[in-house]
Protein backbone atom coordinates (compact mmCIF):
# COMPACT_ATOMS: atom_id res chain seq x y z
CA UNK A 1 9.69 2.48 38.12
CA UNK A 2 8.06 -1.24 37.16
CA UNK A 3 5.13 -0.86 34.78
CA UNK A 4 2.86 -3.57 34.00
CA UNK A 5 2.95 -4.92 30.49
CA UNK A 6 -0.50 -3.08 29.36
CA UNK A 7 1.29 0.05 30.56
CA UNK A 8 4.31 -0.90 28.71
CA UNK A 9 2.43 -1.25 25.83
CA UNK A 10 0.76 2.36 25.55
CA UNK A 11 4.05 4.09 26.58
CA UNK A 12 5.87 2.26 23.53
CA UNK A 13 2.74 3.39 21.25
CA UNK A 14 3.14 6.33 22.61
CA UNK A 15 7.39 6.28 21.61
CA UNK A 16 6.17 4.75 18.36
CA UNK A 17 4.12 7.72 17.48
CA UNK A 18 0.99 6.34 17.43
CA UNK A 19 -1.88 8.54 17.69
CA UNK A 20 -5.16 6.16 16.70
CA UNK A 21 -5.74 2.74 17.89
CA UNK A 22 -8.96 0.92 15.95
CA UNK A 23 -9.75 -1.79 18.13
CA UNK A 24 -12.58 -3.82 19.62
CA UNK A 25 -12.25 -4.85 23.41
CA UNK A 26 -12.15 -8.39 25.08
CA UNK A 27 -11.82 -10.00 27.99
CA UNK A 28 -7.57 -10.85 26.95
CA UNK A 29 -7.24 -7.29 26.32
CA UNK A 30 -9.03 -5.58 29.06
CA UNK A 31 -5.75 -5.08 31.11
CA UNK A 32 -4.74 -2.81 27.83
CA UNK A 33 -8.41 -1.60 28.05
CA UNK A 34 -8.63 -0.15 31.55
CA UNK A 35 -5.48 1.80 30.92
CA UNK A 36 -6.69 3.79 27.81
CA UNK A 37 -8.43 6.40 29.81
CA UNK A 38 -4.88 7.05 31.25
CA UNK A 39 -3.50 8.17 27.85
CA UNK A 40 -5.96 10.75 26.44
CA UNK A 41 -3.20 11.69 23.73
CA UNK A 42 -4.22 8.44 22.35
CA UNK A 43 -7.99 8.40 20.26
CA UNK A 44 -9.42 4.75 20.33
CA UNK A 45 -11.72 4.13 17.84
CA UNK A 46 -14.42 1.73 18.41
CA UNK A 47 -15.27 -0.74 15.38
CA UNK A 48 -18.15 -2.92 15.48
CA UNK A 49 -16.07 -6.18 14.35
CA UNK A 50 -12.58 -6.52 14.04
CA UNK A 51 -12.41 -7.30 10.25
CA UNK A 52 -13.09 -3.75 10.29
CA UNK A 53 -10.63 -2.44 12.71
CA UNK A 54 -7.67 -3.92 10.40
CA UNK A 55 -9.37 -2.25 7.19
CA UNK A 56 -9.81 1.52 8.86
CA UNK A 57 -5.82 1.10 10.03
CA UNK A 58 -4.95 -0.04 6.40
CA UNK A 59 -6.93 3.47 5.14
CA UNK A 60 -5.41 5.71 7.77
CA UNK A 61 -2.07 4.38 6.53
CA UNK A 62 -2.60 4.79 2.90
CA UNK A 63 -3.65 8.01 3.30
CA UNK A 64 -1.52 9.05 5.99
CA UNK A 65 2.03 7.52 4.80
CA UNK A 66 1.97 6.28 8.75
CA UNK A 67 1.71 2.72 10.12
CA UNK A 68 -1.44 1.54 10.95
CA UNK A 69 -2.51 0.21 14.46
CA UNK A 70 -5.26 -1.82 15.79
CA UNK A 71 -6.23 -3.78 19.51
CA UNK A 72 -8.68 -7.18 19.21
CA UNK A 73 -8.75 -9.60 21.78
CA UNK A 74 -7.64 -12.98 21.91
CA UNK A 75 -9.71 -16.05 19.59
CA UNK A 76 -12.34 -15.19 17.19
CA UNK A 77 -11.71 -11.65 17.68
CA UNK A 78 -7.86 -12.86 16.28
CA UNK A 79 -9.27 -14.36 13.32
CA UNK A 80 -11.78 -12.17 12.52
CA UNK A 81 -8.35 -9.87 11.63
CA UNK A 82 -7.30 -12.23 9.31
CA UNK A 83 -8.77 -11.30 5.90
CA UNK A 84 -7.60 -7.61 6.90
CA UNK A 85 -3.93 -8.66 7.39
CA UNK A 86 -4.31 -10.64 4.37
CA UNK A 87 -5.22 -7.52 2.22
CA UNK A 88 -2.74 -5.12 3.95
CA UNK A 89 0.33 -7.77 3.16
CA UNK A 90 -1.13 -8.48 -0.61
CA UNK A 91 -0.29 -4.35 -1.02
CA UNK A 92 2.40 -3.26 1.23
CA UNK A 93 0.99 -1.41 3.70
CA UNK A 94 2.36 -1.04 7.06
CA UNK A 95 0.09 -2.27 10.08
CA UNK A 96 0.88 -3.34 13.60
CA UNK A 97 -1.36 -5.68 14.82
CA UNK A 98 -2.16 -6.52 18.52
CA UNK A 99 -4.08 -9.48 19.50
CA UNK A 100 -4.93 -10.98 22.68
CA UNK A 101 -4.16 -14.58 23.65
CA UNK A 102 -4.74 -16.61 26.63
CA UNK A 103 -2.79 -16.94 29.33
CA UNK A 104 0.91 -18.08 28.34
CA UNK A 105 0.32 -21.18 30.94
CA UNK A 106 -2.79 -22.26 28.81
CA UNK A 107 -1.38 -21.95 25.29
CA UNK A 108 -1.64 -24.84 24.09
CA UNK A 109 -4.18 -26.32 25.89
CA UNK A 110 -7.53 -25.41 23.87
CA UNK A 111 -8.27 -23.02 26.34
CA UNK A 112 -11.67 -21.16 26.14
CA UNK A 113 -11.11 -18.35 23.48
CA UNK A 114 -7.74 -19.74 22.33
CA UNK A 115 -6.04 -19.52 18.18
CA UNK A 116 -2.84 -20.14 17.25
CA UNK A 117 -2.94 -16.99 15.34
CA UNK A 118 0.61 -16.21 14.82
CA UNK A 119 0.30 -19.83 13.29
CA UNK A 120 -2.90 -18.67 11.10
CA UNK A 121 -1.21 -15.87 10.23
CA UNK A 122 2.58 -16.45 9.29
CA UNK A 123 1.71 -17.04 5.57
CA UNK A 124 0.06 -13.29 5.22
CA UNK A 125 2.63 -11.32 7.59
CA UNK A 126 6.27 -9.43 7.24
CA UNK A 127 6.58 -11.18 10.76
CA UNK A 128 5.19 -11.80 13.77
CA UNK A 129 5.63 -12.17 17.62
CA UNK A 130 4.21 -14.05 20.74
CA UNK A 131 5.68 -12.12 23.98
CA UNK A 132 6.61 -14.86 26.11
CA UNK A 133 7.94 -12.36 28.40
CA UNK A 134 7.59 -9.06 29.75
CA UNK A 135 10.73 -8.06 29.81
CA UNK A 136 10.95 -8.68 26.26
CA UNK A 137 7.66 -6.41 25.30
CA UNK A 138 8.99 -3.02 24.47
CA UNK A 139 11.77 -4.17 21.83
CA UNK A 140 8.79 -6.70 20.39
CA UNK A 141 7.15 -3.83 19.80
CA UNK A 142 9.88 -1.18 18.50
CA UNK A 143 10.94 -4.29 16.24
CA UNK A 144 7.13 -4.91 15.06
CA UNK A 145 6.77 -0.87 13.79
CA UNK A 146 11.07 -1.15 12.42
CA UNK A 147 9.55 -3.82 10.17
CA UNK A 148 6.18 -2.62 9.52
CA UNK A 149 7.51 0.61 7.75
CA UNK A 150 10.94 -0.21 6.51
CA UNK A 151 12.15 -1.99 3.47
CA UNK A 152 9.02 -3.30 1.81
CA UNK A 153 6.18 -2.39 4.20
CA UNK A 154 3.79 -4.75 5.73
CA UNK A 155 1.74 -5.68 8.56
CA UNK A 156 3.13 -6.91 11.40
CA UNK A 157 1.02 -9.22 14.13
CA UNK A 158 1.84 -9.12 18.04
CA UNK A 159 0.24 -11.77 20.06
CA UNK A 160 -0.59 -10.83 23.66
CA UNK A 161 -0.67 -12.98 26.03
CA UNK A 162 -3.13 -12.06 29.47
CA UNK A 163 -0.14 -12.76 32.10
CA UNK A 164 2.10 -11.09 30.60
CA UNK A 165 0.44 -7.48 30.35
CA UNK A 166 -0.39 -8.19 33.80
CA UNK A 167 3.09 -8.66 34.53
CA UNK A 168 5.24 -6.00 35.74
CA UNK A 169 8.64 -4.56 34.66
CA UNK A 170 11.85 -2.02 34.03
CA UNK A 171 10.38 0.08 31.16
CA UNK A 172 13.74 0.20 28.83
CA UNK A 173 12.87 1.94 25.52
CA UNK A 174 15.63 0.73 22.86
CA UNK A 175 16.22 3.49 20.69
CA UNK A 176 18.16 2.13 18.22
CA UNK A 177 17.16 -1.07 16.44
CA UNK A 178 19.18 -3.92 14.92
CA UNK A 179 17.90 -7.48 13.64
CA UNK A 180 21.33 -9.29 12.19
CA UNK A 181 18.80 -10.95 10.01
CA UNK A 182 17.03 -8.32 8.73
CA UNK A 183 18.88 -6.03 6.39
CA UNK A 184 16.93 -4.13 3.35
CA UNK A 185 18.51 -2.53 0.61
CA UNK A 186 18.15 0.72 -0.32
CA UNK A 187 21.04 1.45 -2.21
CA UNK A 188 21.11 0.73 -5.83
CA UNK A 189 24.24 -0.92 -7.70
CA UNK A 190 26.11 1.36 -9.40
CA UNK A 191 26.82 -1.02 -12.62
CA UNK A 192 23.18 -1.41 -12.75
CA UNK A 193 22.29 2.24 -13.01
CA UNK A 194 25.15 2.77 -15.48
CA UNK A 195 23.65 -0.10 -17.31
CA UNK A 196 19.60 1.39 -17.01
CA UNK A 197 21.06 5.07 -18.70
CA UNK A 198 22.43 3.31 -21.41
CA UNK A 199 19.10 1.46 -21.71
CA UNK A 200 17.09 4.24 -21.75
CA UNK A 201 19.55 6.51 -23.89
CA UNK A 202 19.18 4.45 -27.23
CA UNK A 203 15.87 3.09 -26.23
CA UNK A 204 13.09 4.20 -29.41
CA UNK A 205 9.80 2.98 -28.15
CA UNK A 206 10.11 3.49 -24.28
CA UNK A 207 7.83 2.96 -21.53
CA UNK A 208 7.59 3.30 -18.00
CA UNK A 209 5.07 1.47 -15.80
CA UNK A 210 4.46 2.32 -12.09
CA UNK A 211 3.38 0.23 -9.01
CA UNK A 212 2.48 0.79 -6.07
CA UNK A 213 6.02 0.83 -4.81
CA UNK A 214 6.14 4.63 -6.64
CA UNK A 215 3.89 5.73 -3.88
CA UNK A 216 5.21 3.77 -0.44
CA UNK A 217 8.49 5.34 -1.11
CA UNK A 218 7.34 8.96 -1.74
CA UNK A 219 8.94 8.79 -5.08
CA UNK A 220 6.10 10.19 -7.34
CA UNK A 221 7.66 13.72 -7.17
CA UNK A 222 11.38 12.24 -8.77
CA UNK A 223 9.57 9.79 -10.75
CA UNK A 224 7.70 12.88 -13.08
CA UNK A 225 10.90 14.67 -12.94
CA UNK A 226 12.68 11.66 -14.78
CA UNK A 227 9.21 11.44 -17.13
CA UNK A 228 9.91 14.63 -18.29
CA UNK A 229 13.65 14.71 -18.88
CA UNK A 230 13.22 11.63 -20.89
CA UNK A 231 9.75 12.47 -22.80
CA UNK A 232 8.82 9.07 -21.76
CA UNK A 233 5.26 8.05 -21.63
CA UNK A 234 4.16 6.79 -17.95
CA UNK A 235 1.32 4.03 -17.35
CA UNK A 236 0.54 2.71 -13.78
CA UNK A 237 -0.96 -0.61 -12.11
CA UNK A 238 -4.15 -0.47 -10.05
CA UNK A 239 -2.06 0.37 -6.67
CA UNK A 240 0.27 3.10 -8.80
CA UNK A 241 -2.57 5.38 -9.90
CA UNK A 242 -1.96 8.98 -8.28
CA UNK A 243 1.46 7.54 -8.56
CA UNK A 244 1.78 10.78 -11.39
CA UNK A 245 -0.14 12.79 -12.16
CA UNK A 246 -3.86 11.79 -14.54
CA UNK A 247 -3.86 15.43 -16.28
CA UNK A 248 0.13 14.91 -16.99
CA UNK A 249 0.68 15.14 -20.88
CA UNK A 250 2.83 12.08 -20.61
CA UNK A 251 -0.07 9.75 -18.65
CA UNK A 252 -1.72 7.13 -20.68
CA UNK A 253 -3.74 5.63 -17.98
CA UNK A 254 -3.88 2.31 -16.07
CA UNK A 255 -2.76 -1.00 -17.54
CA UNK A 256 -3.93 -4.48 -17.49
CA UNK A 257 -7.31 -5.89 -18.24
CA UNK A 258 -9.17 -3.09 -17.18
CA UNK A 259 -6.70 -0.24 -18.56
CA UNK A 260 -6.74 1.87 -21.33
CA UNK A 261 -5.95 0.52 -24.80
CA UNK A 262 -3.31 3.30 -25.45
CA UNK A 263 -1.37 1.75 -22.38
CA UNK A 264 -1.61 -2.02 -23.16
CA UNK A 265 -0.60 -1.36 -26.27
CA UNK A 266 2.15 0.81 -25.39
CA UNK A 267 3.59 -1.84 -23.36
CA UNK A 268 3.06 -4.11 -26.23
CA UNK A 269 5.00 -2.26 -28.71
CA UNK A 270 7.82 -0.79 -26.66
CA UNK A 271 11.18 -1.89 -26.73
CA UNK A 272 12.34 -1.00 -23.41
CA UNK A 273 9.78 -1.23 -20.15
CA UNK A 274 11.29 0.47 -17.32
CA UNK A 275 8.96 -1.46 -14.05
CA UNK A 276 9.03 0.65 -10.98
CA UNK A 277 7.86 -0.71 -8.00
CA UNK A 278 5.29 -3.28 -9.31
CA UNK A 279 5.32 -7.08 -9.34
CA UNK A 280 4.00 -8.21 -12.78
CA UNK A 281 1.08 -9.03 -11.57
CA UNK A 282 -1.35 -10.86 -13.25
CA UNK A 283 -4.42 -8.95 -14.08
CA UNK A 284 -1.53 -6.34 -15.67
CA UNK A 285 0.11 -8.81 -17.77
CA UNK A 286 -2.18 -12.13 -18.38
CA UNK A 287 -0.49 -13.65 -20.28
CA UNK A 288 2.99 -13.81 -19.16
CA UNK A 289 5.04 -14.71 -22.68
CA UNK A 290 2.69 -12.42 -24.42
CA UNK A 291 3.20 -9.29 -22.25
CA UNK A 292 5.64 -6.72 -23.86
CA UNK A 293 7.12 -9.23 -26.04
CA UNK A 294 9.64 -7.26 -28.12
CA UNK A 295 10.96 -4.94 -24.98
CA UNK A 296 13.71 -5.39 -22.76
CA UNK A 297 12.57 -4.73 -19.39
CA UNK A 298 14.27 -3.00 -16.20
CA UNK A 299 12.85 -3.66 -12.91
CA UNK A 300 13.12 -1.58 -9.96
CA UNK A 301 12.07 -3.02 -6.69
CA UNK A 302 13.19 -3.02 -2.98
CA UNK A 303 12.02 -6.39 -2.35
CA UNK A 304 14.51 -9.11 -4.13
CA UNK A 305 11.83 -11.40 -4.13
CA UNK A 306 9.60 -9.54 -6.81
CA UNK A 307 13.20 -9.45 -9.14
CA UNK A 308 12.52 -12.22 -11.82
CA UNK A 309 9.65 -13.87 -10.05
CA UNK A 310 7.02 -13.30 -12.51
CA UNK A 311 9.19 -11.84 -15.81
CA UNK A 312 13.07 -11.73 -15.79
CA UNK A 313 14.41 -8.63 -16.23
CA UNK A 314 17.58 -8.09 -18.30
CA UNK A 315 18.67 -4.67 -15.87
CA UNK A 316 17.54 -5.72 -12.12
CA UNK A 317 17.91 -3.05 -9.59
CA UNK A 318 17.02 -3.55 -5.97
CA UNK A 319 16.87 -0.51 -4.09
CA UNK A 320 14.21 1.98 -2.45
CA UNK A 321 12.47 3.68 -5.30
CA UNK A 322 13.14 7.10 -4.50
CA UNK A 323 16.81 6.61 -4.05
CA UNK A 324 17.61 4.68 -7.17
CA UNK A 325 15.43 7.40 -9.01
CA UNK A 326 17.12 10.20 -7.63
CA UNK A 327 20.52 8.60 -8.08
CA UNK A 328 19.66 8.02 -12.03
CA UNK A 329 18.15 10.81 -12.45
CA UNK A 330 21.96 12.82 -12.79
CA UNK A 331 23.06 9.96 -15.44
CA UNK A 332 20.05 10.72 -17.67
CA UNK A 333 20.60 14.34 -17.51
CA UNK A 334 24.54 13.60 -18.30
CA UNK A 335 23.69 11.39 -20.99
CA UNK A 336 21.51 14.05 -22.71
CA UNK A 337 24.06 17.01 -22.22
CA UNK A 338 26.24 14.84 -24.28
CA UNK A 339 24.37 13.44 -26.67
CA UNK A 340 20.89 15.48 -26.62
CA UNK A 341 17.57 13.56 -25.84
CA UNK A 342 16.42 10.65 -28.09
CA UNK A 343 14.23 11.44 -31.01
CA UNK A 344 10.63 9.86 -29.64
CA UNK A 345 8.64 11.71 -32.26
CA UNK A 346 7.07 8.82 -34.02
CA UNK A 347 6.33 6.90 -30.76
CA UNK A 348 4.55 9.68 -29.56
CA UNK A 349 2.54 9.53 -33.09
CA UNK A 350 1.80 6.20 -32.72
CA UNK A 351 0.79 6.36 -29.40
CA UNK A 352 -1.41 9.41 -29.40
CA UNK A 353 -3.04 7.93 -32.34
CA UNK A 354 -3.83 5.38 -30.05
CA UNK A 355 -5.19 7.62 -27.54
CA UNK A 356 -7.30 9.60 -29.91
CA UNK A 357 -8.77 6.54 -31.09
CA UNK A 358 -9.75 4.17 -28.60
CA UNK A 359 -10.33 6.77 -25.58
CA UNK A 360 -12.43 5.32 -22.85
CA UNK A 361 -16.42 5.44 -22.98
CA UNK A 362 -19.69 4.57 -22.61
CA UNK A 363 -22.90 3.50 -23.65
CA UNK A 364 -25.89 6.54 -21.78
CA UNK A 365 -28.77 4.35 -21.20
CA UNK A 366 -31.57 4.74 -23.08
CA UNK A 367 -34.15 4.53 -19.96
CA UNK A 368 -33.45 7.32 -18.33
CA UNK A 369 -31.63 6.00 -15.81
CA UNK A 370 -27.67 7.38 -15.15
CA UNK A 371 -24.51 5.19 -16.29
CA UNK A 372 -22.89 4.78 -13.34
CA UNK A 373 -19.31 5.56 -15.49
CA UNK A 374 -21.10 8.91 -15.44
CA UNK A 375 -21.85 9.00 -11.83
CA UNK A 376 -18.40 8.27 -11.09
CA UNK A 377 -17.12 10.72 -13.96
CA UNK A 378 -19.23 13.81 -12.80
CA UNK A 379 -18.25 13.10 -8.70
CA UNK A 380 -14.77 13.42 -10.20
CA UNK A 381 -15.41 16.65 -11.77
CA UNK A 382 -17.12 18.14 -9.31
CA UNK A 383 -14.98 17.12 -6.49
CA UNK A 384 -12.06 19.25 -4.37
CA UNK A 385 -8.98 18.20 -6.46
CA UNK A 386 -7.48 17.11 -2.91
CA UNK A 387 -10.10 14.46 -2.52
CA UNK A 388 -9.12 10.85 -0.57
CA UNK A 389 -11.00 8.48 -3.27
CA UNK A 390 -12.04 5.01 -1.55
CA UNK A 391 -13.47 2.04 -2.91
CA UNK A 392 -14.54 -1.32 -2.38
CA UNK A 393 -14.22 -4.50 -4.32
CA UNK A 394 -16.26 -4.98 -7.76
CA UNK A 395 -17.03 -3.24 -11.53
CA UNK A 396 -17.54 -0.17 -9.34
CA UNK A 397 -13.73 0.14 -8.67
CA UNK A 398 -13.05 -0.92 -12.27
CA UNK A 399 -15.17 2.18 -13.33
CA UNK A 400 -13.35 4.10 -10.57
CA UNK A 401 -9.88 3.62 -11.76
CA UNK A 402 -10.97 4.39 -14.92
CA UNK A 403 -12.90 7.43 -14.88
CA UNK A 404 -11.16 9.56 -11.47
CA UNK A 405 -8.49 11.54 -12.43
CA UNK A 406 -5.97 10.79 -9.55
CA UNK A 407 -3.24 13.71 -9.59
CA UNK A 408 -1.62 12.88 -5.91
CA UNK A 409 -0.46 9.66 -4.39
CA UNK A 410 -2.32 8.64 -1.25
CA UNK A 411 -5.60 10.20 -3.05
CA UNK A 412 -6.63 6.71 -3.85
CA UNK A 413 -7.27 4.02 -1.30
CA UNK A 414 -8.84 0.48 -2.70
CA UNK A 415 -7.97 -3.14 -1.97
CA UNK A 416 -5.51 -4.28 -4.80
CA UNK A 417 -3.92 -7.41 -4.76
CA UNK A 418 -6.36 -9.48 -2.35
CA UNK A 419 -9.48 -7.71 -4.10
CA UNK A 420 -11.09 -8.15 -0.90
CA UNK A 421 -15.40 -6.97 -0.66
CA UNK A 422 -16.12 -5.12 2.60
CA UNK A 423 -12.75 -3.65 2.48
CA UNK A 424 -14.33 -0.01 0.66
CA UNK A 425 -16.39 1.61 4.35
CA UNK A 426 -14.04 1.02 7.02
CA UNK A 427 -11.06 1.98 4.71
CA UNK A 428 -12.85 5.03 4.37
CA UNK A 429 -12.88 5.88 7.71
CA UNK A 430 -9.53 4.94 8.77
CA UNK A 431 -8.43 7.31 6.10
CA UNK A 432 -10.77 10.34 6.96
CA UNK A 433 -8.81 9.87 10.54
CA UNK A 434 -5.80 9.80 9.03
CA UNK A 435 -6.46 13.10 7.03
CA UNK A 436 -7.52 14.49 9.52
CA UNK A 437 -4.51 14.32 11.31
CA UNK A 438 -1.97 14.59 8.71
CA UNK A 439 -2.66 17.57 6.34
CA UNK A 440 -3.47 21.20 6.75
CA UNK A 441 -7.13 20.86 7.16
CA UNK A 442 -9.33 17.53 6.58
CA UNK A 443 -9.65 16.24 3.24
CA UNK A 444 -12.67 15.05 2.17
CA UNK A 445 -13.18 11.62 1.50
CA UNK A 446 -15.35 9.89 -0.82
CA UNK A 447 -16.28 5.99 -0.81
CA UNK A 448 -17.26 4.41 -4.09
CA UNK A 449 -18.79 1.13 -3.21
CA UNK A 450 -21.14 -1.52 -4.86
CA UNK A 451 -23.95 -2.79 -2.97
CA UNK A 452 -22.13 -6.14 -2.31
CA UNK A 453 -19.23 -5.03 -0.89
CA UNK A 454 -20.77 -2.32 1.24
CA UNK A 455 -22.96 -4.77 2.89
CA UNK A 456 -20.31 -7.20 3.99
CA UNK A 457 -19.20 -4.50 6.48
CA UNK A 458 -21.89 -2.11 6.59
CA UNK A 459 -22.41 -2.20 10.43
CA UNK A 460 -18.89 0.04 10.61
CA UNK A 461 -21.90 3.03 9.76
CA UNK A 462 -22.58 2.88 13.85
């Protein structure tokens, strides 16, 4: 039976597993729009701009581990996504995006409500399409959600033309999916994880520092396993916190400019740094020659673009995180049978000293009024240790990083490498959605936000 393309559309959602749409309606996507009712399986959210609708899909996929989808119509309701695709690609999260767009006989001609937006948006997606035609639409889209969630995860934008989800056609659901272009590795190299063992087996000073990448791969439960067989103290970047556990006895905190001292100077002093799934970003390592100066460094990444880009590693592995973890972790334990665990004693003198130290604090106001570290410090006691922590852009997500004890990954949801304001309330409830439909009973979600950020997308309250 011929479906039009709108119908096309939900029934490949519907293949994809797609469950929540955020989206705003418009007059290039009202085709899409009058079919809805027909699918009650899927819930439509309603935003009240589409900057939001990109920002609740991010935080239903944080929290959920799912991909993210939202519907905006064609022009300014195009670009108003931007800033949201910009933030999901700067941290790896996996979106499908599905704009609107003229007519395909008007593209082109500066028709009324017309962007280039796959144009405006090639430099901040994994990819993205323009369906040209129908017949084309379902493998668009099971290619759009194969690259959303796959290798290193990131949004993905489809552009919609009017005529063609008007159009009618064969629906042909490709199950299986192959772009000859396209081709991630997940495998490690077997020299290299030979080579990381015998790093890491006469290694004195040892650290290991997690990224986000830790917690897109679902790797937090083999990383703490490898922790503790090696004794090895763990630090994380802004995007790797929940990555293990904050109560762990190995867990010195976050690192960079607004980490703990016992990390940053961890990371100074080691001789080996063992990078999993971060990018050497800049806020963690400012200066670049001056970060970890006396370690050799192993990096771990899936993406071969982060190997070497910012610091050259002398052991590069590309590979999903989980898998090269779980396929070292039998090496280390080898290693030790045979030659018994390194002696880390006096690092783990020097380092607690550290900690002891220079802990984190505060100065209590002499006014009466609360510290807002405090604030932040007593929510975190007093909250269900199952809590979804949100936050927005500013000191407040400084103090929340630092003063939250984050014990799972996907417990903490905040914009990371585009630092973008606005991004804290409809995060928030993308990921109460996504909660809700993804663990044994809701968890509760809290938003930390300053007054800035919350007002640059405050009308999501409605």
């Amino acid at each position: 039976m011929e479906l039009t393309g709108a119908q096309i559309l939900l029934e490949s959602l519907k293949k994809e597993g797609v469950d929540v749409l955020f989206g705003y309606p418009g007059g290039a996507v009202i085709d899409i729009y009058d079919e809805l009712p027909r699918h009650p399986e899927l819930k439509h959210v309603l935003v009240r701009h589409e900057q939001g609708a990109v920002h609740a899909a991010d935080g239903y996929a944080r929290a959920s581990g799912k991909v993210g989808c939202c519907l905006v119509t064609s022009g300014p309701g195009a670009t108003n996504t931007v800033t949201g695709i910009a933030t999901a690609y700067c941290d790896s999260i996996p979106l499908v995006v599905f704009t609107g767009q003229v007519p395909t006989q008007l593209i082109g001609n500066d028709a009324f409500q017309e962007v280039d937006i796959v144009g405006i948006t090639r430099p901040c997606t994994k990819h993205n399409f323009l369906v040209k035609d129908v017949r084309n639409l379902a493998k668009t889209i099971r290619q759009a959600f194969y690259l959303a969630r796959s290798g290193r995860p990131g949004p993905v934008l489809v552009d919609l033309p009017k005529d063609i989800m008007q159009a009618r056609t064969e629906f042909v659901w490709p199950e299986d999916i192959f772009m000859r272009s396209y081709n991630p590795t997940y495998k490690p190299n077997l020299n290299q994880l030979r080579r990381t063992a015998e790093e890491l087996a006469k290694a004195r000073k040892p650290i290991i520092l997690a990224g986000g990448g830790v917690i897109m791969a679902n790797a937090s439960e083999v990383l703490c396993e490898l922790a503790h067989e090696l004794n090895i103290p763990v630090a994380t970047t802004l995007m790797g916190l929940g990555a293990f556990p904050a109560n762990g006895d190995l867990w010195l905190g976050m690192v960079g400019m607004h980490g703990t001292y016992a990390a940053n100077m961890s990371i100074n002093h080691a001789d080996l740094l063992v990078c999993v799934g971060a990018r050497f970003d800049d806020r963690v390592t400012g200066k670049l020659e001056a970060f970890a100066p006396g370690a050799r460094v192993i990096h771990i990444d899936i993406d071969p673009a982060e190997i070497g880009k910012n610091r050259t590693p002398d052991v590069p592995i590309v590979g999903d995180v989980k898998t090269v973890l779980s396929a070292l972790m039998p090496r280390i334990e080898r290693q030790h049978a045979i030659h018994g665990k390194p002696n880390l004693t006096t690092w783990w003198g020097l380092i607690n000293s550290w900690v002891e130290k220079y802990p984190l604090t505060y100065q209590e106001p002499t006014d009466g009024t609360l510290a807002p570290q405090w604030v932040v410090e007593e929510l975190s006691h007093a909250a269900n240790p199952e809590t979804i922590w949100v936050s927005g852009v500013g000191q407040h997500q400084m103090w929340a990083t630092q003063f939250i004890n984050f014990s799972h990954p996907h417990q903490w949801i905040s914009s990371g490498g585009l630092g973008t304001m606005g991004f804290g309330l409809p995060a928030a409830i993308g990921a109460s959605i996504g909660s809700q439909r993804y663990f044994d009973g809701k968890k509760p979600v809290w938003l930390i936000d300053g007054d800035g950020s919350f007002q640059m997308t405050s009308e999501e309250l409605a």
